[in-house]
Protein backbone atom coordinates (compact mmCIF):
# COMPACT_ATOMS: atom_id res chain seq x y z
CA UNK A 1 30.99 2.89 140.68
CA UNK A 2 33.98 4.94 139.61
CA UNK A 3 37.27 6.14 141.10
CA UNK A 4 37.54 9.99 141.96
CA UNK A 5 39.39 12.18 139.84
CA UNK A 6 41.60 14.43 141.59
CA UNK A 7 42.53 17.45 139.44
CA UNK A 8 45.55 19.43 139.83
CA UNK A 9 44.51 22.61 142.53
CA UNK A 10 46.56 25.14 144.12
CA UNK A 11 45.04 25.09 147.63
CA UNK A 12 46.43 25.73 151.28
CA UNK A 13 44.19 25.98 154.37
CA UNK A 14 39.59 22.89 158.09
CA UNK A 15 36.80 21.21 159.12
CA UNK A 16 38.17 21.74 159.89
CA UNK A 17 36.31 21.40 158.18
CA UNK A 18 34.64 21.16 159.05
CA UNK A 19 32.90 19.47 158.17
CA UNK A 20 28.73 18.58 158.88
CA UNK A 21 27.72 16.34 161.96
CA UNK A 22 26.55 12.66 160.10
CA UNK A 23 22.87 11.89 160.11
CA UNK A 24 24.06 8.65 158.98
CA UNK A 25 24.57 5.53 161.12
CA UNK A 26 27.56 5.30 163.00
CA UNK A 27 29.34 3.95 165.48
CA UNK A 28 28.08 4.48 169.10
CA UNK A 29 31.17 5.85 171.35
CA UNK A 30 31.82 2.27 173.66
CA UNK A 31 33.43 2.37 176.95
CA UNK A 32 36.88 2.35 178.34
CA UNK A 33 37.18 -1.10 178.74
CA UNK A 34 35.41 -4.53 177.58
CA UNK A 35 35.30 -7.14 179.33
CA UNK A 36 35.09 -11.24 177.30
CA UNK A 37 35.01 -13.45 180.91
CA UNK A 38 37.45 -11.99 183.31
CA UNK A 39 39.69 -10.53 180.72
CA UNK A 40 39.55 -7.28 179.72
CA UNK A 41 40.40 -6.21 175.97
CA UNK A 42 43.11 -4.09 174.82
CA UNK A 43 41.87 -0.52 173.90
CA UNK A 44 42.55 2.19 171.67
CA UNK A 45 41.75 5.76 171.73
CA UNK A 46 40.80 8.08 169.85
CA UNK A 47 40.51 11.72 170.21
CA UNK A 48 38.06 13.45 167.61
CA UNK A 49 36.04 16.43 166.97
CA UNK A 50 32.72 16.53 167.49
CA UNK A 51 31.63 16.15 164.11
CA UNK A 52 33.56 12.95 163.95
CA UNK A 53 31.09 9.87 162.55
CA UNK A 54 31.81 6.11 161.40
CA UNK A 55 30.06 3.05 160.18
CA UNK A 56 29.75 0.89 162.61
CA UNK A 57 30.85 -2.00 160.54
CA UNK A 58 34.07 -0.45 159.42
CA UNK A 59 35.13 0.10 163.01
CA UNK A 60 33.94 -3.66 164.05
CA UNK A 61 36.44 -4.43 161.18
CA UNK A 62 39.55 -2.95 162.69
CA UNK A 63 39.02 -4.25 165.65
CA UNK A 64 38.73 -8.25 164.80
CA UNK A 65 41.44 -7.88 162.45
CA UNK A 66 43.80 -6.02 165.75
CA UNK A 67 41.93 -8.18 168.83
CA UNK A 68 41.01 -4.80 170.07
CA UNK A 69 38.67 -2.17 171.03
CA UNK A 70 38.68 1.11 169.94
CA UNK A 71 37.44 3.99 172.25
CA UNK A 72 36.44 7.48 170.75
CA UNK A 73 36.81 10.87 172.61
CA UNK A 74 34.64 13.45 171.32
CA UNK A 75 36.76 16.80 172.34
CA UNK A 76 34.94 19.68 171.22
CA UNK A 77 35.35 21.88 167.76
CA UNK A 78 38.58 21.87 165.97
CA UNK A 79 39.93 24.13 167.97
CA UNK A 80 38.90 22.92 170.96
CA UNK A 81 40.49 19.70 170.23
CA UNK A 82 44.03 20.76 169.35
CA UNK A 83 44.02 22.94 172.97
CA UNK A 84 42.92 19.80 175.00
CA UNK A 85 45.58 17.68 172.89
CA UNK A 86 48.16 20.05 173.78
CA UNK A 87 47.19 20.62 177.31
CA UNK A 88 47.73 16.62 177.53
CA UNK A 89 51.09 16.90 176.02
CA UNK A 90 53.40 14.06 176.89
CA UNK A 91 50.63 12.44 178.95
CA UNK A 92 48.04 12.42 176.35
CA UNK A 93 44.68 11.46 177.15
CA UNK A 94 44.22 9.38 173.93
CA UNK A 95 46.44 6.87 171.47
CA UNK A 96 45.73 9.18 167.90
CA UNK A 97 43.69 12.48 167.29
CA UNK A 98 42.18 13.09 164.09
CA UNK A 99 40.41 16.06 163.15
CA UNK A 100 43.12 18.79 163.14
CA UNK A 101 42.94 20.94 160.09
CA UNK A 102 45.24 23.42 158.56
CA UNK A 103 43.61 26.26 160.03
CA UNK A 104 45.09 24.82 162.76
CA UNK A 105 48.03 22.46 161.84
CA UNK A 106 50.54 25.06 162.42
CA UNK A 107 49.78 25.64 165.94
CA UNK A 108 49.89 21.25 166.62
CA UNK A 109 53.04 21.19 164.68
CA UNK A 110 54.63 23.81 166.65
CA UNK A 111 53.85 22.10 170.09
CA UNK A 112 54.83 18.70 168.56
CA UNK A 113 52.26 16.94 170.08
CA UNK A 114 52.82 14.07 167.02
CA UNK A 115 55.19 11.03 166.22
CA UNK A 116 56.12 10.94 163.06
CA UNK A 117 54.80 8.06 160.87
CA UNK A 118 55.11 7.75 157.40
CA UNK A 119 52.47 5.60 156.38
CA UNK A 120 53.46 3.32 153.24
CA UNK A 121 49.45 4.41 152.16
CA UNK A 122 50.76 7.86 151.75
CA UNK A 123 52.16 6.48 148.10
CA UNK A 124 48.41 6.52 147.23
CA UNK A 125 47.94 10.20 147.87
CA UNK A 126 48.37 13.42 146.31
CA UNK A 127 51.59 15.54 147.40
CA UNK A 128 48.71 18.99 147.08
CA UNK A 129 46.95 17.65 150.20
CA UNK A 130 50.48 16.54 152.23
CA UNK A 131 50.88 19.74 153.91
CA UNK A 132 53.85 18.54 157.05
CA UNK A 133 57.10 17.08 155.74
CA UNK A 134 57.92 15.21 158.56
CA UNK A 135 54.66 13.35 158.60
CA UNK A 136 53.28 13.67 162.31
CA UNK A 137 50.35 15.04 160.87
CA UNK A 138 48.47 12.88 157.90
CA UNK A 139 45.85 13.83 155.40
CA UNK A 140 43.07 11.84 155.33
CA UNK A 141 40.13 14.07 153.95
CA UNK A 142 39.17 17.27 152.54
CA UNK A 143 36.00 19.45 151.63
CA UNK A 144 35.91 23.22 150.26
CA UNK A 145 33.67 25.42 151.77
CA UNK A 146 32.12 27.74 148.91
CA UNK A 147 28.62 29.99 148.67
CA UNK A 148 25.66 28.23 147.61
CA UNK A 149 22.69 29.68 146.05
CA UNK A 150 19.22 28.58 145.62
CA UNK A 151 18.85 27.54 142.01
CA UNK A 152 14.67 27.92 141.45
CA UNK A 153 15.02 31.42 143.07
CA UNK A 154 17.70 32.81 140.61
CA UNK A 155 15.20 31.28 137.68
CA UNK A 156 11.80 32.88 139.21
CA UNK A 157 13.78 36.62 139.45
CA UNK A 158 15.07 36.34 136.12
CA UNK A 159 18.71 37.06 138.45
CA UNK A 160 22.36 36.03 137.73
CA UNK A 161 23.54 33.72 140.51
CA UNK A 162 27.02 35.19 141.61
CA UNK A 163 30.53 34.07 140.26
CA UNK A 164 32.35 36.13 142.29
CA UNK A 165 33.22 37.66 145.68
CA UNK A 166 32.81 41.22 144.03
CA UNK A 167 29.33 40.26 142.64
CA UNK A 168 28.00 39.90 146.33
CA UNK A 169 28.38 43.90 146.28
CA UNK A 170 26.14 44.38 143.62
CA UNK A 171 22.07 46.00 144.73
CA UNK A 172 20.77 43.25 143.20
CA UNK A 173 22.22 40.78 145.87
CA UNK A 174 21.17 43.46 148.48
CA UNK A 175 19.60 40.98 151.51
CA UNK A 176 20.29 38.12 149.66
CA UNK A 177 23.56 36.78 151.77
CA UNK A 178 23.57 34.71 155.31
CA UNK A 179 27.03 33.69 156.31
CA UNK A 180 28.78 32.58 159.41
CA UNK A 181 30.48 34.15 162.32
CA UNK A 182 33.53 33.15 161.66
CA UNK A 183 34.70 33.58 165.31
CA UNK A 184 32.28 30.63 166.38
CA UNK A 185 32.02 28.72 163.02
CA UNK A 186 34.24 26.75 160.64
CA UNK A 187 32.80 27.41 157.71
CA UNK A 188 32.06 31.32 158.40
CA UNK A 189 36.22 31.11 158.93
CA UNK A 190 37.05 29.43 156.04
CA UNK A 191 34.93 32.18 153.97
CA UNK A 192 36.90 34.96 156.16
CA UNK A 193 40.20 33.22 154.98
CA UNK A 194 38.82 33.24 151.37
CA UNK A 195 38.10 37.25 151.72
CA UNK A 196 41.67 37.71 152.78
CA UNK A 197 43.03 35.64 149.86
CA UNK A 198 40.97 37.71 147.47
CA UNK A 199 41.35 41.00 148.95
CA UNK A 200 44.72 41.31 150.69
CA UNK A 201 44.66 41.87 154.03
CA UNK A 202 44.99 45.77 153.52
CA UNK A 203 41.20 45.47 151.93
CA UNK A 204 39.20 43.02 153.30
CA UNK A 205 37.64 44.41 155.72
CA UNK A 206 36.41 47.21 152.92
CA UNK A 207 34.78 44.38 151.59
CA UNK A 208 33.15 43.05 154.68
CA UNK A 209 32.25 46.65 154.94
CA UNK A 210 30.34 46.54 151.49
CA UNK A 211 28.88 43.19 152.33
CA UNK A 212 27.26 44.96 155.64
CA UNK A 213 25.75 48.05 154.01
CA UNK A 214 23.94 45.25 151.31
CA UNK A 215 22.60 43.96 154.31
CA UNK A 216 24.47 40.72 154.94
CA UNK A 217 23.30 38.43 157.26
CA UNK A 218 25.60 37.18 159.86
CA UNK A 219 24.57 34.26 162.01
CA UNK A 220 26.92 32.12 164.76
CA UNK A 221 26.73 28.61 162.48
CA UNK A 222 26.02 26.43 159.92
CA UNK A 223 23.17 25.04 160.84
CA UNK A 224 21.47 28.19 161.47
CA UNK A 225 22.51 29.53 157.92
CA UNK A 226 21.88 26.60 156.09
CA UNK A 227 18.50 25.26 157.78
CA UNK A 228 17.15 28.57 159.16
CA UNK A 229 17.86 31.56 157.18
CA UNK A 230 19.07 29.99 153.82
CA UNK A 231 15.65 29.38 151.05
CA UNK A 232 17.09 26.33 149.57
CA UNK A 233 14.97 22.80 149.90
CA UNK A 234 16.56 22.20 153.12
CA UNK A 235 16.13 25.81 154.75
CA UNK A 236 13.12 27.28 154.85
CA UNK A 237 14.26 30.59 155.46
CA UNK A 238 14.40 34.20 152.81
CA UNK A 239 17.64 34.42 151.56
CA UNK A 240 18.95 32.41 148.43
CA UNK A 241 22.74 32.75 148.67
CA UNK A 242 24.43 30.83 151.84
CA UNK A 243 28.38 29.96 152.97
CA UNK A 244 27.88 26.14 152.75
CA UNK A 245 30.21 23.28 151.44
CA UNK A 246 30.30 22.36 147.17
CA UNK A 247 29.36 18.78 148.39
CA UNK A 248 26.10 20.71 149.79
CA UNK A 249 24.05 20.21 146.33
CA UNK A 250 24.90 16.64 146.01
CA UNK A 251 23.58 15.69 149.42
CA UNK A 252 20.32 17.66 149.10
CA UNK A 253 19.78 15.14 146.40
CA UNK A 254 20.92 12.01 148.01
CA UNK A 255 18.84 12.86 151.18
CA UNK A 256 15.72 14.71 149.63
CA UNK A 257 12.62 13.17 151.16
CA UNK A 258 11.33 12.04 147.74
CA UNK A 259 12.74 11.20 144.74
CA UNK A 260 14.43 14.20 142.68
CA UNK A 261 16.27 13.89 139.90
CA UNK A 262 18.86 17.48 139.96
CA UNK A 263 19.88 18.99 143.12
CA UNK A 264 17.92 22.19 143.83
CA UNK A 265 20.98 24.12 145.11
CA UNK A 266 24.48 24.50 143.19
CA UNK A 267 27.77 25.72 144.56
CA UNK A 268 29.94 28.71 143.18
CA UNK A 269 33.09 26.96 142.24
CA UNK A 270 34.36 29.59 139.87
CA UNK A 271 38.19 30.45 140.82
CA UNK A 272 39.38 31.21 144.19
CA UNK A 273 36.03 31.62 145.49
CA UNK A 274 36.11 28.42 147.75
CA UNK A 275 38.78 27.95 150.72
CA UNK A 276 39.71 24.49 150.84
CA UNK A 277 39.70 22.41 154.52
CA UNK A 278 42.09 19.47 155.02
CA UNK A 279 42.10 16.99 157.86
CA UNK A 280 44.23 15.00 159.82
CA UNK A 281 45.35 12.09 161.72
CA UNK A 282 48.38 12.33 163.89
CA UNK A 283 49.57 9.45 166.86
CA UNK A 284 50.04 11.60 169.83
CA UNK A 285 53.49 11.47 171.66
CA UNK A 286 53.55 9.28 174.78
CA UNK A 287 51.13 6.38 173.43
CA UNK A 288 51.80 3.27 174.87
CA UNK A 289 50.13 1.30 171.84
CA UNK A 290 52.33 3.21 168.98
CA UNK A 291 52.19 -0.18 166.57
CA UNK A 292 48.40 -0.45 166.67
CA UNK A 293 47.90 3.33 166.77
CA UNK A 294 50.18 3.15 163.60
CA UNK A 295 47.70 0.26 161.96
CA UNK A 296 44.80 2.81 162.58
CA UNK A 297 46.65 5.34 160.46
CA UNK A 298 46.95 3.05 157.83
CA UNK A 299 43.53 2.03 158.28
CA UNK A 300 41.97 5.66 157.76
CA UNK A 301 43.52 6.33 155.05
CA UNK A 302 42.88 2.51 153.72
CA UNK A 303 40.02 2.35 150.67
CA UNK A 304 37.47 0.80 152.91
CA UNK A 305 37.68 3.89 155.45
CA UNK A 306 37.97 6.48 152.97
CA UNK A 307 34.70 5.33 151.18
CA UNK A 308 32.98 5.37 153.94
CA UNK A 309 33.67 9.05 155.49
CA UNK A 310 31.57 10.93 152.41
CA UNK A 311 28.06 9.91 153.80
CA UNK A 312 29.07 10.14 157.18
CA UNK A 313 31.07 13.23 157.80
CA UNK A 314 30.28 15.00 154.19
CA UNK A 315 33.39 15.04 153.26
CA UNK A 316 35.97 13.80 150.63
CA UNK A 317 38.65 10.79 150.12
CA UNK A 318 42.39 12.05 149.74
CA UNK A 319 43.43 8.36 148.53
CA UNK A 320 42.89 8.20 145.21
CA UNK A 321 42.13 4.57 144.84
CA UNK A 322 39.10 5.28 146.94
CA UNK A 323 35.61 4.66 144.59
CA UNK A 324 32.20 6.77 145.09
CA UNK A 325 28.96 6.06 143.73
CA UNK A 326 27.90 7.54 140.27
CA UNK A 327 25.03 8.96 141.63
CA UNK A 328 27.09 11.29 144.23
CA UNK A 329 30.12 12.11 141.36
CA UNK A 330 27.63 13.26 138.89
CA UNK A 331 26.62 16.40 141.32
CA UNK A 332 29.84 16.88 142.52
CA UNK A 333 31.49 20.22 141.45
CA UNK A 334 35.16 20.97 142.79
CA UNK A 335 37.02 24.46 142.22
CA UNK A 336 39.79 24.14 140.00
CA UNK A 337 41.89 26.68 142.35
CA UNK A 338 40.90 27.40 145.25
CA UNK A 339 41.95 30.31 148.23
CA UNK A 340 45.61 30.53 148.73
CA UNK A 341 46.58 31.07 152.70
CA UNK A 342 49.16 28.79 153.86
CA UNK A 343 48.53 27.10 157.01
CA UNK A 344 51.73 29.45 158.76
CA UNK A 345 50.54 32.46 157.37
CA UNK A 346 47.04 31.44 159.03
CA UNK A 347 48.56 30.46 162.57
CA UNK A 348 50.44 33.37 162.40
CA UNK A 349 47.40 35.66 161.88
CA UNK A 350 44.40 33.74 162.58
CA UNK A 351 43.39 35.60 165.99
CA UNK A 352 44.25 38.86 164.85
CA UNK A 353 42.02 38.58 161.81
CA UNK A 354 39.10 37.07 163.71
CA UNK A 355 39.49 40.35 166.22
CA UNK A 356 39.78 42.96 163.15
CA UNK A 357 36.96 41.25 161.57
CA UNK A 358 34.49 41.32 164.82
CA UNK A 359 35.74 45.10 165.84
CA UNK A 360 34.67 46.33 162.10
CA UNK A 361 31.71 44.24 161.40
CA UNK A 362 29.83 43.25 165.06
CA UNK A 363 30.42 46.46 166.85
């Protein structure tokens, strides 16, 4: 066991990231309300996105330490989320939402749907991933959404994998692309946002233009890319290069059914090629349990949490005193620099952009 490194990145931007649904074990969603005799135990809730997943055990935890139970609310995708936590404004329908990203921070800051809460665990984290001054909205993990490639089929054509955005335009990659829709998918608009960073917003769409007449493939989500049209050992499908996460390669050799010993996939992680997703936790204004909802903060972003989210949620620790096993380090690669959009820039443009994109490549 080792600590994580964090290197020094330039990055604004998930889940959300999104971030991958857990095949893990993790904790069942209880009721409202317990009941020990004819008491009933103090509850706390928690509004999450769907892909939200915990260890039973660590939850358990928190909740014998605080004499209380904790409730999750699944609430849709990211964006989903944020619209039913500000619909709920002032009268929210939950103690703390976490999931919030910075594709979409601007719009929850805006609407101040947070307390502020500056959690003394924030000392433990890097300034790179604090994106909200005023701390109503807290970092608690990240993951960078970057193309994949199948490694054996590269070898077997005697064919470059691509470094760059530009190489995608090449004949040789002609057919060789699935991404996502990035009106209906996280990751297909975290590759969107990396286009834009690259090209300028004056030229991206030329190069989404390019990317169609080599025959992109454009599917509505991850799954469908990864496991369906993507040729790697956990797709089964004909093309070798796939918008995917650069944790993607590391889990298809933690979970392969037997035994491997190298990942068969590998990320591109070569300069501003990845867009980088931060989420958060924020305690919603008009909580009546503020002091515990505060404790949960701390508790998310405490070591035992923050080892736990990687092989739940497939994604990565922002405290820094948080330890992974070798095995999942070793296969780890992280862009040095990743996409740079801020998160107002994005709120400011994020519709529009989805809109351009869909008139000039869908129709």
């Amino acid at each position: 066991m080792r600590k994580i490194v964090y290197r020094t990145t330039k990055f604004f931007i998930p889940l959300t990231i999104i971030i991958i649904s857990s095949a893990c074990s993790s904790f069942p969603l209880p009721d409202a309300t317990s009941e020990t005799g004819t008491e009933k135990q103090a509850t706390l809730t928690i509004m999450t996105h769907d892909s939200f997943a915990v260890s039973e055990d660590i939850v358990k935890s928190f909740e014998e330490e605080n004499a209380i139970e904790v409730k999750f609310i699944k609430s849709g995708d990211t964006g989903t989320a944020v619209n039913k936590a500000i619909l709920s404004k002032g009268n929210p329908i939950a103690d703390v939402f976490f999931g919030v990203d910075n594709t979409f921070l601007s719009r929850a800051l805006d609407e101040d749907i947070f307390l502020s809460y500056e959690s003394p665990i924030l000392n433990d984290i890097d300034d790179s991933f604090k994106l909200d001054p005023s701390n109503r909205a807290v970092p608690v993990d990240y993951g960078d959404v970057c193309l994949n490639y199948d490694k054996n089929f590269f070898l077997e054509n005697k064919l470059e994998p691509p470094s760059t955005l530009e190489d995608l335009l090449a004949p040789e990659y002609r057919e060789l692309l699935v991404v996502e829709n990035p009106a209906t998918s996280s990751p297909g608009l975290a590759f969107l946002f990396t286009t834009i960073a690259n090209f300028g917003e004056e030229n991206y769409l030329e190069f989404w233009k390019g990317l169609m007449d080599n025959e992109v493939l454009i599917v509505n989500d991850w799954e469908a890319a990864y496991y369906t049209e993507f040729s790697g050992s956990a797709g089964k499908g004909p093309r070798p290069i796939v918008v995917s996460y650069s944790s993607s390669p590391a889990f298809e050799l933690i979970y392969a059914e037997q035994p491997i010993e190298n990942p068969p996939t590998a990320a591109v992680v070569t300069d501003n090629t990845c867009f980088r997703q931060i989420e958060f936790v924020g305690i919603l204004d008009g909580t009546n349990n503020e002091s515990t909802a505060r404790k949960w903060v701390d508790y998310m972003l405490s070591p035992d949490f923050q080892e736990d989210m990687p092989l739940q949620m497939f994604v990565f620790p922002v405290n820094s005193e948080a330890v992974l096993d070798d095995s999942f380090i070793n296969y780890l690669n992280s862009p040095e620099a990743t996409a740079d959009i801020s998160p107002a820039e994005i709120a400011q443009n994020r519709e529009s952009w989805i809109i351009e994109w869909t008139e000039t490549v869908l129709r």
